[in-house]
Protein backbone atom coordinates (compact mmCIF):
# COMPACT_ATOMS: atom_id res chain seq x y z
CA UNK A 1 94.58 132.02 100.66
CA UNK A 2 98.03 130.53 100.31
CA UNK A 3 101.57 130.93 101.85
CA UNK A 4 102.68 133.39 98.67
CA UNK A 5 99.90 135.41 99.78
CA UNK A 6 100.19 135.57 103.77
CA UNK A 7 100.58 139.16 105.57
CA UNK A 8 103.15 137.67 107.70
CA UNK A 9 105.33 134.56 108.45
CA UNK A 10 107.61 132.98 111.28
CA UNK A 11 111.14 132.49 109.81
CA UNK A 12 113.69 130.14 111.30
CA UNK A 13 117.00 130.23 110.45
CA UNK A 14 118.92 127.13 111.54
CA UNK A 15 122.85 127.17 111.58
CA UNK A 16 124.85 125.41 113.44
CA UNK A 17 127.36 127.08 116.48
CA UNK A 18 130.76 125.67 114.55
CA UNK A 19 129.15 127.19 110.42
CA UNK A 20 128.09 130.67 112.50
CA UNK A 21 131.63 131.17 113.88
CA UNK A 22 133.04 131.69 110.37
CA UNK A 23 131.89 135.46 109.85
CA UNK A 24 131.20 135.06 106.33
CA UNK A 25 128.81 132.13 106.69
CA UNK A 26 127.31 133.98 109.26
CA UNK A 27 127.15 136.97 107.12
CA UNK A 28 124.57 134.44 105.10
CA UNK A 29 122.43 133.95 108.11
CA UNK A 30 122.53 137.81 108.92
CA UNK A 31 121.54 138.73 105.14
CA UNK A 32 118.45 136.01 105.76
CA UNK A 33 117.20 138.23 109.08
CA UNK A 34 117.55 141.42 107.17
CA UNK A 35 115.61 140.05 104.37
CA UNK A 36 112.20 139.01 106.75
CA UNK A 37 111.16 140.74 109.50
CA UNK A 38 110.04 137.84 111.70
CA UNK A 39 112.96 135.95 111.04
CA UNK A 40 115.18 134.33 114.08
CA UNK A 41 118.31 132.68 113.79
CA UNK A 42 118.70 129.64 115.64
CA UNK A 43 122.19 127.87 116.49
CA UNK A 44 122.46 124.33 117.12
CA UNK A 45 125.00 121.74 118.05
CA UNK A 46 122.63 118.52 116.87
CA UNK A 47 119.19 119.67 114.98
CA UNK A 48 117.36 117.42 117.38
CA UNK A 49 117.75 120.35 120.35
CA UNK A 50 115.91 122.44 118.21
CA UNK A 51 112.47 120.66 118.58
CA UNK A 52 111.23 122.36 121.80
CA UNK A 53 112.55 125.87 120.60
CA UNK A 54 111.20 125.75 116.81
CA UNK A 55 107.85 124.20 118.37
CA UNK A 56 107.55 127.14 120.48
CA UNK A 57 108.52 129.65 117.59
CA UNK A 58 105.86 127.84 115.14
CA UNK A 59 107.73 128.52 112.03
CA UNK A 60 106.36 128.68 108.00
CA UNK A 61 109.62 128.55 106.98
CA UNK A 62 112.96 127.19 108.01
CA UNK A 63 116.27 127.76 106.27
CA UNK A 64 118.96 125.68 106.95
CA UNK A 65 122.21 127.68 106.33
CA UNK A 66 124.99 125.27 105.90
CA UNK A 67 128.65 125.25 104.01
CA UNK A 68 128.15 122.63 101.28
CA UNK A 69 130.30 119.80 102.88
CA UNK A 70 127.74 119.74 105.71
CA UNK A 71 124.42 119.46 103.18
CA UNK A 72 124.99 115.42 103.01
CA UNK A 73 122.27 112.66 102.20
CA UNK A 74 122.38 112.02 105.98
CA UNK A 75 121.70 115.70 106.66
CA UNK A 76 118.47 115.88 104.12
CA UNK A 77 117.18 113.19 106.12
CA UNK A 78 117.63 114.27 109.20
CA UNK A 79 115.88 118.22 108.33
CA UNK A 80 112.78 116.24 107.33
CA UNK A 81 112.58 114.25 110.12
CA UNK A 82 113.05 117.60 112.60
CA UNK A 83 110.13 119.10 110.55
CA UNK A 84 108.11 116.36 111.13
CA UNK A 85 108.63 116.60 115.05
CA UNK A 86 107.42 120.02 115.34
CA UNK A 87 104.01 120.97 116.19
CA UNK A 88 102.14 119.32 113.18
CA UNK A 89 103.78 115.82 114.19
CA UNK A 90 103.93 113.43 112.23
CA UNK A 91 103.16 115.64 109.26
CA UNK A 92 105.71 118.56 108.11
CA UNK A 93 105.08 122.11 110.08
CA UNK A 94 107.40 124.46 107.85
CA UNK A 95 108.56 124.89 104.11
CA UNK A 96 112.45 124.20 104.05
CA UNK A 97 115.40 124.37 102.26
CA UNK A 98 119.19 124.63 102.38
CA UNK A 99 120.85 127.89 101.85
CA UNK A 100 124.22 126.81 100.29
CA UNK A 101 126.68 126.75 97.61
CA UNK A 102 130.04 125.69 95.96
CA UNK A 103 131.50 128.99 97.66
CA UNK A 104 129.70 131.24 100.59
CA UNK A 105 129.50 134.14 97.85
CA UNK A 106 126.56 131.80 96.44
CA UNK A 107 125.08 130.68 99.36
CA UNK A 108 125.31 135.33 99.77
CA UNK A 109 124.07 136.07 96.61
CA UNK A 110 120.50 133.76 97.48
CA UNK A 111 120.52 134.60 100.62
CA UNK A 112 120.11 138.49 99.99
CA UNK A 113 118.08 138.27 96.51
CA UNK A 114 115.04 139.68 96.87
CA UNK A 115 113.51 140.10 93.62
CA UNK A 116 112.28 136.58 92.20
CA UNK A 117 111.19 135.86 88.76
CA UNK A 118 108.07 134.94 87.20
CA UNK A 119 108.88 131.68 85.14
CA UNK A 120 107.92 133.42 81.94
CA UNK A 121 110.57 131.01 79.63
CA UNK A 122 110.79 127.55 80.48
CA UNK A 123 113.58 125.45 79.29
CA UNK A 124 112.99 121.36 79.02
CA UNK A 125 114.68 118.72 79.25
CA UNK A 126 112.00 116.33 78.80
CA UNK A 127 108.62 117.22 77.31
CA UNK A 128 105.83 118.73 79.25
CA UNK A 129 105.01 121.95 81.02
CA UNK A 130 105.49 124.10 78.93
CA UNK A 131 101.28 124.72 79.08
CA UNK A 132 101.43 126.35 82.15
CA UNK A 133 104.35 129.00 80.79
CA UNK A 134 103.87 132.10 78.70
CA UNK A 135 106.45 130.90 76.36
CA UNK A 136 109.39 128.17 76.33
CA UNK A 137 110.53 124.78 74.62
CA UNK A 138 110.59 121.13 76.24
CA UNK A 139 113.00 118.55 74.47
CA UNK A 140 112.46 114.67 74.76
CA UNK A 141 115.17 113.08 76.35
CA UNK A 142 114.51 109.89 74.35
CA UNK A 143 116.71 108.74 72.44
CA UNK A 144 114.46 107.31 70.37
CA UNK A 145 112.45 110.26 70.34
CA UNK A 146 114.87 112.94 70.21
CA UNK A 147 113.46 115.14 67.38
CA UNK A 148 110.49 115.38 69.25
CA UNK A 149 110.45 118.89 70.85
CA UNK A 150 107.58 121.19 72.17
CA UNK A 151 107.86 125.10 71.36
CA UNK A 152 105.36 127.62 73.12
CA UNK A 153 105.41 131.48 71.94
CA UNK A 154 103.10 134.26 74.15
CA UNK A 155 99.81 133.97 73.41
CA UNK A 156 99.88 131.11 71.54
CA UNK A 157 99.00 127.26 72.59
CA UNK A 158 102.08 124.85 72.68
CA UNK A 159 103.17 123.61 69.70
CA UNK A 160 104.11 119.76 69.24
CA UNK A 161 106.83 119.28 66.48
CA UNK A 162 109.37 116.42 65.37
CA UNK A 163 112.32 118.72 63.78
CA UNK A 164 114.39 118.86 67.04
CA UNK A 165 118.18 118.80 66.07
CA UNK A 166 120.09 115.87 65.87
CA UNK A 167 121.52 117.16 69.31
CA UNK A 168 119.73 119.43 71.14
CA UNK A 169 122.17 120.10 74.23
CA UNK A 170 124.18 122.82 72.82
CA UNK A 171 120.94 124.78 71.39
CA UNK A 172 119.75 124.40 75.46
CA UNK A 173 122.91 125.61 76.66
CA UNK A 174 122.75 128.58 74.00
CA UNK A 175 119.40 129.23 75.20
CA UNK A 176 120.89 128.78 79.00
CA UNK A 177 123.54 131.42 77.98
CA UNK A 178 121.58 134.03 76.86
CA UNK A 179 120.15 134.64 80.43
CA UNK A 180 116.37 134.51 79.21
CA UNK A 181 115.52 130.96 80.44
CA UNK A 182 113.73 131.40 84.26
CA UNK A 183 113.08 128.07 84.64
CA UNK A 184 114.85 124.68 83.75
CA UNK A 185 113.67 121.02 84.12
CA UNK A 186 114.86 117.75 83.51
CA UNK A 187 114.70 113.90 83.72
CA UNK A 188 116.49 111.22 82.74
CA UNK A 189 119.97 109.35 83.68
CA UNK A 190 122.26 111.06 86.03
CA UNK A 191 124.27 111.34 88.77
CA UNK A 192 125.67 113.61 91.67
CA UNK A 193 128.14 115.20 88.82
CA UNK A 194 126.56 114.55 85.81
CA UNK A 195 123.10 114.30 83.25
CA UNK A 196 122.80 112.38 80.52
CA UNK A 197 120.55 114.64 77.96
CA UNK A 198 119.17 110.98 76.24
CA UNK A 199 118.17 108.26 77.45
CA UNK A 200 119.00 105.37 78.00
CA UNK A 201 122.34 106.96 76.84
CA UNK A 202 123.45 108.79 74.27
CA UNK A 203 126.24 111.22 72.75
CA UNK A 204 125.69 113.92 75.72
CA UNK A 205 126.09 115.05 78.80
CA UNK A 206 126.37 118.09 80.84
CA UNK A 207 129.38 117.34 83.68
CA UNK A 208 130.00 119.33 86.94
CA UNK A 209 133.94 120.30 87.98
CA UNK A 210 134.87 122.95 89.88
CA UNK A 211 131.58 124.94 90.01
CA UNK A 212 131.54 124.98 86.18
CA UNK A 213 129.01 122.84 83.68
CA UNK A 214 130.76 121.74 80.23
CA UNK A 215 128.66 120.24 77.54
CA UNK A 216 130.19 117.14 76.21
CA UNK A 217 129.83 115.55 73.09
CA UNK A 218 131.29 112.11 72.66
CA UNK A 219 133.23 113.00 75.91
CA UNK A 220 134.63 116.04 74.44
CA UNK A 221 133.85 119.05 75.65
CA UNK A 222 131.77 121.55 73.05
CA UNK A 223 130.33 124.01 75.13
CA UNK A 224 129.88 125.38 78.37
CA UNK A 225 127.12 126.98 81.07
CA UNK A 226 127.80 130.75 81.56
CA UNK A 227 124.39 132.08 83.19
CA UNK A 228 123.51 135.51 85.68
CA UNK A 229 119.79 135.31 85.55
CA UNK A 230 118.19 134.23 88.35
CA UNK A 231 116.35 130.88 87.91
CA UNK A 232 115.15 127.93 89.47
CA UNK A 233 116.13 124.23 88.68
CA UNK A 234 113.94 120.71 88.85
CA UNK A 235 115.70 117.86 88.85
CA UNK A 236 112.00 115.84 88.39
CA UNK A 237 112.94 112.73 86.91
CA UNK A 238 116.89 112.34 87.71
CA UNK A 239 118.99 110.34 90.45
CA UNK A 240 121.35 111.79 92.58
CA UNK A 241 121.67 115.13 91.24
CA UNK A 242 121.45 117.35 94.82
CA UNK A 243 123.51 114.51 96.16
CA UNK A 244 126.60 116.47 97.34
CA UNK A 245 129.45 114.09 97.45
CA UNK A 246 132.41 116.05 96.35
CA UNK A 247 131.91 119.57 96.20
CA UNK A 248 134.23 120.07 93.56
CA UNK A 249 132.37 117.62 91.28
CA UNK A 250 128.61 118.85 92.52
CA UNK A 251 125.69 118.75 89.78
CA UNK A 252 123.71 121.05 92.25
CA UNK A 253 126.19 123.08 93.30
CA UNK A 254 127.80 123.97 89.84
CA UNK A 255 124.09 124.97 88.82
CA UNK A 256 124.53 127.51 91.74
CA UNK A 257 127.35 128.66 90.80
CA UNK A 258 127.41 128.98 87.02
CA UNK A 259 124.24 128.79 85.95
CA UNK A 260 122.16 131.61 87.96
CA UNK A 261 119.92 129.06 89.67
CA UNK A 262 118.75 130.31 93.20
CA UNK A 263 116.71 127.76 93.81
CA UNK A 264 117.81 123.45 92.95
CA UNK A 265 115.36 121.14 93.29
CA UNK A 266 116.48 117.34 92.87
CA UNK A 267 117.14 114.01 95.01
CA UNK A 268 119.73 112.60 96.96
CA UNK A 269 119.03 109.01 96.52
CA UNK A 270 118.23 107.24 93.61
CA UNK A 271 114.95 107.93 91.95
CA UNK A 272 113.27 104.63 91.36
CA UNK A 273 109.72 105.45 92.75
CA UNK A 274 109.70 109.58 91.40
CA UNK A 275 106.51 110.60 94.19
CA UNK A 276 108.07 113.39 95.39
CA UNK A 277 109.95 114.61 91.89
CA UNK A 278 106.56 114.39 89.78
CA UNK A 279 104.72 115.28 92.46
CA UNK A 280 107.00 118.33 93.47
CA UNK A 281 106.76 119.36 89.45
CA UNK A 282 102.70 118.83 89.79
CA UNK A 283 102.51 121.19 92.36
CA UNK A 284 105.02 123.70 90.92
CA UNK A 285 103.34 123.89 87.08
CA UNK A 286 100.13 122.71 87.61
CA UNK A 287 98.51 124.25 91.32
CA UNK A 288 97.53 128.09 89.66
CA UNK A 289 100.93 129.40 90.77
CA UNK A 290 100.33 128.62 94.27
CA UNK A 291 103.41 127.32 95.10
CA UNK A 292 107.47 128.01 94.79
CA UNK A 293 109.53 125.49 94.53
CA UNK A 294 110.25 124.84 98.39
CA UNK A 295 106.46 124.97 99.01
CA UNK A 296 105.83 122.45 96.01
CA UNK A 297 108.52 119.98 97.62
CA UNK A 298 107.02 120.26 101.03
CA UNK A 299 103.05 119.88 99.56
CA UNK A 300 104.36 116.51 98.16
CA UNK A 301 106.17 115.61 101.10
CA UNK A 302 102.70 115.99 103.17
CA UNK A 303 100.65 114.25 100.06
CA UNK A 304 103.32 111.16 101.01
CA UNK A 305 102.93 111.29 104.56
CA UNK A 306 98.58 110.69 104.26
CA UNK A 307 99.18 108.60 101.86
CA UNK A 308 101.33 106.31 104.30
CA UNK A 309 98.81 107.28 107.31
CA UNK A 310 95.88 106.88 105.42
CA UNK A 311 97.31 103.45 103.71
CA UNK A 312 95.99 104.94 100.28
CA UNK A 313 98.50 102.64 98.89
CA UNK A 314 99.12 99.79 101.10
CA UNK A 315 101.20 97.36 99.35
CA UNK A 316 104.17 100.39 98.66
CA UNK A 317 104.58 101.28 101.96
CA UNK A 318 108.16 100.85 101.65
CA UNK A 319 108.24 102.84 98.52
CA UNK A 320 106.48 105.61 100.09
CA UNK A 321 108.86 105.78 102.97
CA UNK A 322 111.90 105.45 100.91
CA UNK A 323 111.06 108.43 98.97
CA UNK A 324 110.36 110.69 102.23
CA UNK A 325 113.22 112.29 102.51
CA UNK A 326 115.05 111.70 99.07
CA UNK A 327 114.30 115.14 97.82
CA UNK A 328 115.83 118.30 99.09
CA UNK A 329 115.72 121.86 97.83
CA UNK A 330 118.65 124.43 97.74
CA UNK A 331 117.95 127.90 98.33
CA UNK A 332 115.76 130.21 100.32
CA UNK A 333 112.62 128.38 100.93
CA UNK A 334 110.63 131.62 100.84
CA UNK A 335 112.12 133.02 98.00
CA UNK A 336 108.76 133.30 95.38
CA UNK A 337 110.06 132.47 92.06
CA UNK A 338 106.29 131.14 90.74
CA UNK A 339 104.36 130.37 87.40
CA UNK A 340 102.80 133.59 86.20
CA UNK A 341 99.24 133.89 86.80
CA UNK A 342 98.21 134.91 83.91
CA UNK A 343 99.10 131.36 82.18
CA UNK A 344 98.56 129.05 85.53
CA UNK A 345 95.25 129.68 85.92
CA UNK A 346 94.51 128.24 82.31
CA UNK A 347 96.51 125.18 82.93
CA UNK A 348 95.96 124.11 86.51
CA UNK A 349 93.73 121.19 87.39
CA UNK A 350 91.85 122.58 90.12
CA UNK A 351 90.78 125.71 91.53
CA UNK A 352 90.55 126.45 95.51
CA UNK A 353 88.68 128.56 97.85
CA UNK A 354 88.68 128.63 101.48
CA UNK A 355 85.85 130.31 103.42
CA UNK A 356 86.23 131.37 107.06
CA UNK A 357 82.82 131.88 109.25
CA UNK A 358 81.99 132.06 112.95
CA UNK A 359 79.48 128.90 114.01
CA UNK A 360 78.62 129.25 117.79
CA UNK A 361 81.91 129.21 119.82
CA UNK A 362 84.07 126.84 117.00
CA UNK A 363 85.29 128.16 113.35
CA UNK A 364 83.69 126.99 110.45
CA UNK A 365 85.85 126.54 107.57
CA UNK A 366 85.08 125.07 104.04
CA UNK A 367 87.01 124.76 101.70
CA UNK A 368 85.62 124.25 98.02
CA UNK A 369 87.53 123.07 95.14
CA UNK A 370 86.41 123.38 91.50
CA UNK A 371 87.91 120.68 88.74
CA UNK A 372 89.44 121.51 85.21
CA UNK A 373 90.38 118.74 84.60
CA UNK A 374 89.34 114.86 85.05
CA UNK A 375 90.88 113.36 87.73
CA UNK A 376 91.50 110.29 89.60
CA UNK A 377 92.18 110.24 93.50
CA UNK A 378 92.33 106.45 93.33
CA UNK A 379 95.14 105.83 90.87
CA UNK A 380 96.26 101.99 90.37
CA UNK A 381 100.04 103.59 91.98
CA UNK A 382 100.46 105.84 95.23
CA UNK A 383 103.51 107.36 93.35
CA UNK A 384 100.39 109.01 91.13
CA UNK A 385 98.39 110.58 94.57
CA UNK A 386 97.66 114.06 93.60
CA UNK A 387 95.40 115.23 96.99
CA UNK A 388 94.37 118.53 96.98
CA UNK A 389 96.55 120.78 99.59
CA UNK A 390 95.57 124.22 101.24
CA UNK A 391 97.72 126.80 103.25
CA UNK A 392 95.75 128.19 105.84
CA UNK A 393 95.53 131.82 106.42
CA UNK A 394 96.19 131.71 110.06
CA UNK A 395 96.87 128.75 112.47
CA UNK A 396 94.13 126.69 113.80
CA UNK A 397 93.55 124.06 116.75
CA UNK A 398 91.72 121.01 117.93
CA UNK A 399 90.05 121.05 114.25
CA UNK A 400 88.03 118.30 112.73
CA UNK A 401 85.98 117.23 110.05
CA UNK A 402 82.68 118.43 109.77
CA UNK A 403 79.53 116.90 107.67
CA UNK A 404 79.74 114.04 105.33
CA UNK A 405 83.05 112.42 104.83
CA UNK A 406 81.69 109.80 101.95
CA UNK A 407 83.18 111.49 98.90
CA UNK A 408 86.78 111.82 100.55
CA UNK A 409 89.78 108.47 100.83
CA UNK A 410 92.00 110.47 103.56
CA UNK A 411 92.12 114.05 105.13
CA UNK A 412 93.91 115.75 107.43
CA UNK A 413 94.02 119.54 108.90
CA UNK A 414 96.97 120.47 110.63
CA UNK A 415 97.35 124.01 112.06
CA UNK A 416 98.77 125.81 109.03
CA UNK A 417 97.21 123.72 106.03
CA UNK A 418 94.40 121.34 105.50
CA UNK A 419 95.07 118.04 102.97
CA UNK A 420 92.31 116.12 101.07
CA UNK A 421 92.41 113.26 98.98
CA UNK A 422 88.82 112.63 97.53
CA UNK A 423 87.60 109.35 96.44
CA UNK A 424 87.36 108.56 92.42
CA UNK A 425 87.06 110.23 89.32
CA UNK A 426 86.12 113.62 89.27
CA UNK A 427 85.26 115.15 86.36
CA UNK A 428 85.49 118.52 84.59
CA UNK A 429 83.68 121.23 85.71
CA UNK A 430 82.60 118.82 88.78
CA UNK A 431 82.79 120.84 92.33
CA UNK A 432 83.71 119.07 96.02
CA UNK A 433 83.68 120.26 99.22
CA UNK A 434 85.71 119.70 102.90
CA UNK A 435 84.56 120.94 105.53
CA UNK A 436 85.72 121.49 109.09
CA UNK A 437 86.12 123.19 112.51
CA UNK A 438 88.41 124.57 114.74
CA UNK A 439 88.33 126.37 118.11
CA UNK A 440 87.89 129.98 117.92
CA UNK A 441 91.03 131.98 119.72
């Protein structure tokens, strides 16, 4: 049972007392409490008097509305350090995001949208997948490569080819354009205004100003991005594109604003070490359609954070904790904009159950997971750790490990999810086990 799945849900909306005096920003918090019935809005002067009242409220998910000028590096940092002082200390306790946008009608329009999308056409900006879509096309962003393209139609398999165009950045915003694309993703050069479609550089970019995206060719402009649909956005492989720096000239922001995207994944910082992009994109494409976006940022985040506890990769310690809090997703963190299930199942790597029995006065729980695919949980880099993350169907305490712990590196069980990295290569069709207890309420 995962979070997309729960009956109910504690939802904290965080704004702070000087953003909810200006009625229409606080029109964004009040469309957030209509939207959830156990939502609460919470005001703040510094996010740090917040721990004792969000510990107390236990939240799943916390929103953090904010005008854009206040969503800074410093900021990002500073939400996933609160998260990790709530109850599940010092692992995360609640999905977040930002609610924002270049204007407040954006930050209005996600706020009060309701009706997510299946990501039924993916658009890529570098190759891969694609697989775990009913139908789309993923573009290298190699330069070197660039005719290499991947095409996937319903019902069929994807499709490798080498007849991309000589450019392929105006066929992508065409595609963009024509409000059918639900999901985009991208790697690559960039920066907080800007992406550079090949790499290490080419002839194109696509360049924020003024809440608008123009295509540029040669540094002319050629086309620009003109999109209603709702979507969502992964900036896996890129620097700096959620870095907001000047509003006017935001990467994130303009996607927001002109290019239907509800919910921007990306990082503030530069992306030298890429856990917490890949890993985010793992989780989002490759987990069955477990996970939205939000939920796929914060199951990496917690896949960091025992990797740094459980020293799975000692000697990038420093790399681990750099890429923390680099990461930051804008829009409603509970908003469900997921891979369809229909083509997740066929492409994700593993498959989880969780089992729930009584055992004397404690709670048994077990949780089995069945492999797809091969995989390694001792990869030679910790920016590869893929552990295998649960959602718990209600919240748990004083729980431990039960039975034989030989087969697994690291584990932990917080109250709302349970996180196990096994030891090895595991192939195909191979089954493991984790179990634990918890005292019965």
């Amino acid at each position: 049972m995962q979070a997309v799945t729960r009956e109910s849900f504690n939802y904290a909306i965080l704004i702070s007392r000087k953003t909810a005096t200006d009625p229409k920003w606080g029109a964004v918090a009040a469309a957030l409490g209509k939207k959830y019935a156990t939502a609460k809005i919470f005001t703040y002067g510094e996010l740090e008097d917040l721990v004792g009242p969000l510990t107390a409220f236990s939240p799943d998910y916390i929103a953090f509305v904010c005008k854009p000028q206040e969503a800074s590096p410093g900021f990002v940092r500073q939400a996933g350090e609160l998260n990790r002082r709530l109850e599940n200390k010092p692992y995360g306790t609640a999905v977040w995001a930002i609610v924002t946008g270049y204007g407040v009608d954006d930050a209005l329009r996600i706020a009060s949208d309701a009706a997510p999308p299946r990501i039924n056409f993916g658009l890529g900006g570098t190759l891969g997948f694609i697989d775990a879509l009913p139908s789309g096309v993923a573009f290298s962003e190699f330069i070197d490569k660039k005719h290499e393209w991947q095409e996937k139609k319903n019902g069929a398999k994807a499709n490798q080819r080498d007849d991309a165009p000589d450019d392929h950045m105006i066929p992508m915003i065409k595609l963009i354009n024509g409000n059918t694309v639900d999901g985009v993703w991208t790697s690559g050069h960039s920066d907080s205004s800007s992406w550079s479609v090949y790499y290490p550089e080419g002839p194109a970019d696509i360049v924020a100003e003024n809440g608008g995206l123009s295509g540029l060719l040669e540094g002319e402009a050629v086309a620009s991005v003109h999109s209603t649909n709702p979507k969502v956005y992964l900036g896996i492989g890129n620097c700096l594109t959620a870095r907001i720096e000047d509003v006017n000239a935001s990467y994130a922001l303009s996607w927001l604003h002109s290019g239907g995207v509800n919910q921007y994944f990306g990082y503030v910082l530069e992306t030298y070490y890429g856990m917490m992009g890949w890993g985010t994109a793992d989780n989002f494409f490759y987990r069955g359609a477990r996970f939205n976006l939000p939920e796929s940022m914060f199951v990496a985040s917690q896949s960091l954070v025992l990797a740094m506890n459980g020293r799975l990769a000692p000697g990038e310690l420093k790399d681990l904790e750099y890429d923390r809090d680099a990461t930051v997703v804008y829009g409603d963190p509970a908003w469900m904009a997921t891979v369809p299930d229909s083509t997740a199942r066929s492409a994700e790597h593993w498959s989880t159950r969780i089992d729930r029995s009584v055992v004397g006065e404690r709670i048994r729980w077990e949780l089995t997971v069945t492999f797809k695919r091969d995989v390694d949980f001792s990869p030679g880099s910790g920016r590869d750790l893929r552990p295998v993350f649960v959602f718990l169907p209600e919240r748990v305490k004083k729980a431990r490990a039960s039975g034989k712990l030989s087969g697994i590196s690291a584990h932990h069980v917080a109250s709302n999810f349970v996180i196990v990295n096994f030891r090895g290569r595991i192939r195909a069709g191979e089954t493991r086990k984790f179990v634990f207890d918890s005292d019965a309420r």
